[in-house]
Protein backbone atom coordinates (compact mmCIF):
# COMPACT_ATOMS: atom_id res chain seq x y z
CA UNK A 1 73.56 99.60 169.70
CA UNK A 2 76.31 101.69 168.13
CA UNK A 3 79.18 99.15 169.05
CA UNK A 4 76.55 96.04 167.24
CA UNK A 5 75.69 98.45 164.14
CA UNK A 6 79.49 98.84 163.53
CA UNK A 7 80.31 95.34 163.64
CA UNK A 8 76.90 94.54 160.92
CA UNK A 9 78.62 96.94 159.02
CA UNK A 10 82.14 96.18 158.74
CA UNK A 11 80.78 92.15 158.18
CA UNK A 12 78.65 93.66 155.66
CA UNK A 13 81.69 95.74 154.03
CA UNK A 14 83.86 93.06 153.52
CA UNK A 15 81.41 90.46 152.34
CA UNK A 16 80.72 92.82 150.01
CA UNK A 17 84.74 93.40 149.38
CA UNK A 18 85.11 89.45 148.77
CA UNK A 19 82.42 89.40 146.69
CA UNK A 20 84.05 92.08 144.39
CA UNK A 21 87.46 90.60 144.31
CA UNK A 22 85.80 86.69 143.33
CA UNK A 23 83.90 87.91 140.81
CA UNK A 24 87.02 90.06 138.92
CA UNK A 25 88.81 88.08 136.51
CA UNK A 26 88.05 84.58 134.73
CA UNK A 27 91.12 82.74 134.49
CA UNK A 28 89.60 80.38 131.55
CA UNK A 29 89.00 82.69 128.41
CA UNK A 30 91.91 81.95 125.71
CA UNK A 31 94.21 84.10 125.17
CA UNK A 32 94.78 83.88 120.91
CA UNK A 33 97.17 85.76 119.50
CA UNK A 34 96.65 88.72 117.02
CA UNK A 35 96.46 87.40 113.39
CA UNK A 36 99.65 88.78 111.32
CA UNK A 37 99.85 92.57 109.78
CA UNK A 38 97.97 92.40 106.47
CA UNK A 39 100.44 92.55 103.76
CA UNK A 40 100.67 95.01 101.19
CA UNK A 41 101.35 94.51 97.51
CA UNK A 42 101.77 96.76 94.89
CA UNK A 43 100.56 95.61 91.55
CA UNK A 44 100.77 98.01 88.18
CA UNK A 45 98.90 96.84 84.77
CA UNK A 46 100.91 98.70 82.05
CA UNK A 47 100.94 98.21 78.20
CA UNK A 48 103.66 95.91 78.52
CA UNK A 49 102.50 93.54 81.20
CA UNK A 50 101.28 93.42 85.01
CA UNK A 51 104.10 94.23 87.69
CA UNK A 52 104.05 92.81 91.10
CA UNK A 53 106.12 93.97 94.18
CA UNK A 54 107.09 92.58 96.45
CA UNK A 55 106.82 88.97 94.61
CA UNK A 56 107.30 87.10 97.54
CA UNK A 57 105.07 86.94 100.57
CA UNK A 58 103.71 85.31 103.53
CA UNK A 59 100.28 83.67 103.57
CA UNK A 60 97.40 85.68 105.46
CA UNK A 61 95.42 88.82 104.56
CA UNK A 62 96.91 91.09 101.66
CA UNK A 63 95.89 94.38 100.31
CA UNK A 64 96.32 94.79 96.98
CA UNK A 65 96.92 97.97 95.91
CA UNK A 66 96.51 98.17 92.20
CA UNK A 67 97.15 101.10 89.48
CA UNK A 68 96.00 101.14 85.94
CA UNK A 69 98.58 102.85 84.14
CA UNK A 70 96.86 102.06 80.80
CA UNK A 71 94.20 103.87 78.73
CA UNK A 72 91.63 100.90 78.96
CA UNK A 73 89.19 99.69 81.48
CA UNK A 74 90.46 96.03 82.86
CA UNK A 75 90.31 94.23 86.07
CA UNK A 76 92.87 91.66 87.81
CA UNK A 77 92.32 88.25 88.46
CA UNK A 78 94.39 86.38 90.84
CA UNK A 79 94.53 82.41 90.15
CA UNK A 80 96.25 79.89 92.91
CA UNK A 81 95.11 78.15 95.68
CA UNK A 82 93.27 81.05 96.26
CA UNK A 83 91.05 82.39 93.15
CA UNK A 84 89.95 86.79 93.21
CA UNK A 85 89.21 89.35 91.24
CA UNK A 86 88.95 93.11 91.45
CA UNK A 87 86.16 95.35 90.27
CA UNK A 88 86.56 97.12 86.78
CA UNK A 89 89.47 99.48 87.42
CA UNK A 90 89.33 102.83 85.06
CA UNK A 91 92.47 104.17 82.92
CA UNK A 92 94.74 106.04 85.21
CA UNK A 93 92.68 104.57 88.14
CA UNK A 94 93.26 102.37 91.55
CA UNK A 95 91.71 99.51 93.21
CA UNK A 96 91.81 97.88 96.64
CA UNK A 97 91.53 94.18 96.63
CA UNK A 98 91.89 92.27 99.98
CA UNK A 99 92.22 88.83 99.54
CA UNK A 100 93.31 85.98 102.31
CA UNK A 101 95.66 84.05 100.54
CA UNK A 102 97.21 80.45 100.99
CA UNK A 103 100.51 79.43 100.55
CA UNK A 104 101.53 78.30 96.66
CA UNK A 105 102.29 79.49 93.51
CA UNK A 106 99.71 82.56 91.63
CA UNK A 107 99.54 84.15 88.64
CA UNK A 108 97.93 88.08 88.18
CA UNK A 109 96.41 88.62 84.90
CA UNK A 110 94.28 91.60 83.65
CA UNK A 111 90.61 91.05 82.06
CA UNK A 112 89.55 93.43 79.58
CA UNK A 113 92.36 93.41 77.25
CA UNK A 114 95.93 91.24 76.74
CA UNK A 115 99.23 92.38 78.64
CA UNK A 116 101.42 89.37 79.97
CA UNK A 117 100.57 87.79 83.38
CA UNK A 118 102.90 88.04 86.26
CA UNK A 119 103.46 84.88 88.89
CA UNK A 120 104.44 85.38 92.59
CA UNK A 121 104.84 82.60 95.71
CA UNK A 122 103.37 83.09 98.78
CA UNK A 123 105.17 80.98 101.43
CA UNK A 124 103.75 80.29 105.17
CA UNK A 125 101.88 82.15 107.24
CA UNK A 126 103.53 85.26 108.33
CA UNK A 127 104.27 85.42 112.38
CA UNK A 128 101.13 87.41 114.86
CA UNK A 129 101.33 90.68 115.33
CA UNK A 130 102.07 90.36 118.51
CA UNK A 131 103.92 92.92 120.23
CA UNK A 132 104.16 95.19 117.53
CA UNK A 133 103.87 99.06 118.52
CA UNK A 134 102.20 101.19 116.58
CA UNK A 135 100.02 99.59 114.29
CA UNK A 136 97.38 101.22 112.44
């Protein structure tokens, strides 16, 4: 009895064991990269005009990071292949605007008030983030 319990046992073990191991692991899920590192842009509306930096990019997500240095209310509008617009920014205030851009030619202008546009390129998609240590 002891000797036939043993042997129901040990079947019962490693069915159970092959079970385990079959059901780990699907070999047909696909494996996408990461989509790039948003970009980040500075952009400054001053009396004189809007600045821009850098004025050159790739194409993908970008956070704009925008200051009013001015003593009026205003918000920027982005026009390209891609159209946006940030909420009213205060004087001596900042704004966020994430925008997923396309390659081509834009121009930044400020509503609320007249200070000379600014144009940047964005060129093709920037490369995955693959690999890349230490990203927030």
């Amino acid at each position: 009895m002891s000797r036939r319990r043993g042997r129901a046992l040990l079947v019962s073990v490693t069915l159970l064991a092959v079970l385990a191991v079959a059901g780990c692991g699907r070999h047909d899920f696909k494996n996408d990269p990461p989509p790039p590192v948003p970009a980040e842009v500075s952009i400054k509306i001053a009396s004189d005009g809007v600045g821009i930096s850098p004025r050159q990019f790739g194409a993908g997500l970008v956070n704009f990071t925008i200051a009013n240095l001015t003593d009026q209310t205003g918000s920027v509008a982005i026009h390209g292949p891609v159209d946006a617009e940030s909420d009213s920014i205060s004087p001596a205030g900042t704004d966020i605007l994430k925008v997923d851009v396309k390659p081509g030619s834009y121009e930044a202008s400020v509503d609320g008030f007249t200070v000379r546009p600014v144009n940047f390129t964005v060129g093709p998609q920037r490369p995955s983030s693959q690999n890349q240590l230490l990203l927030p």
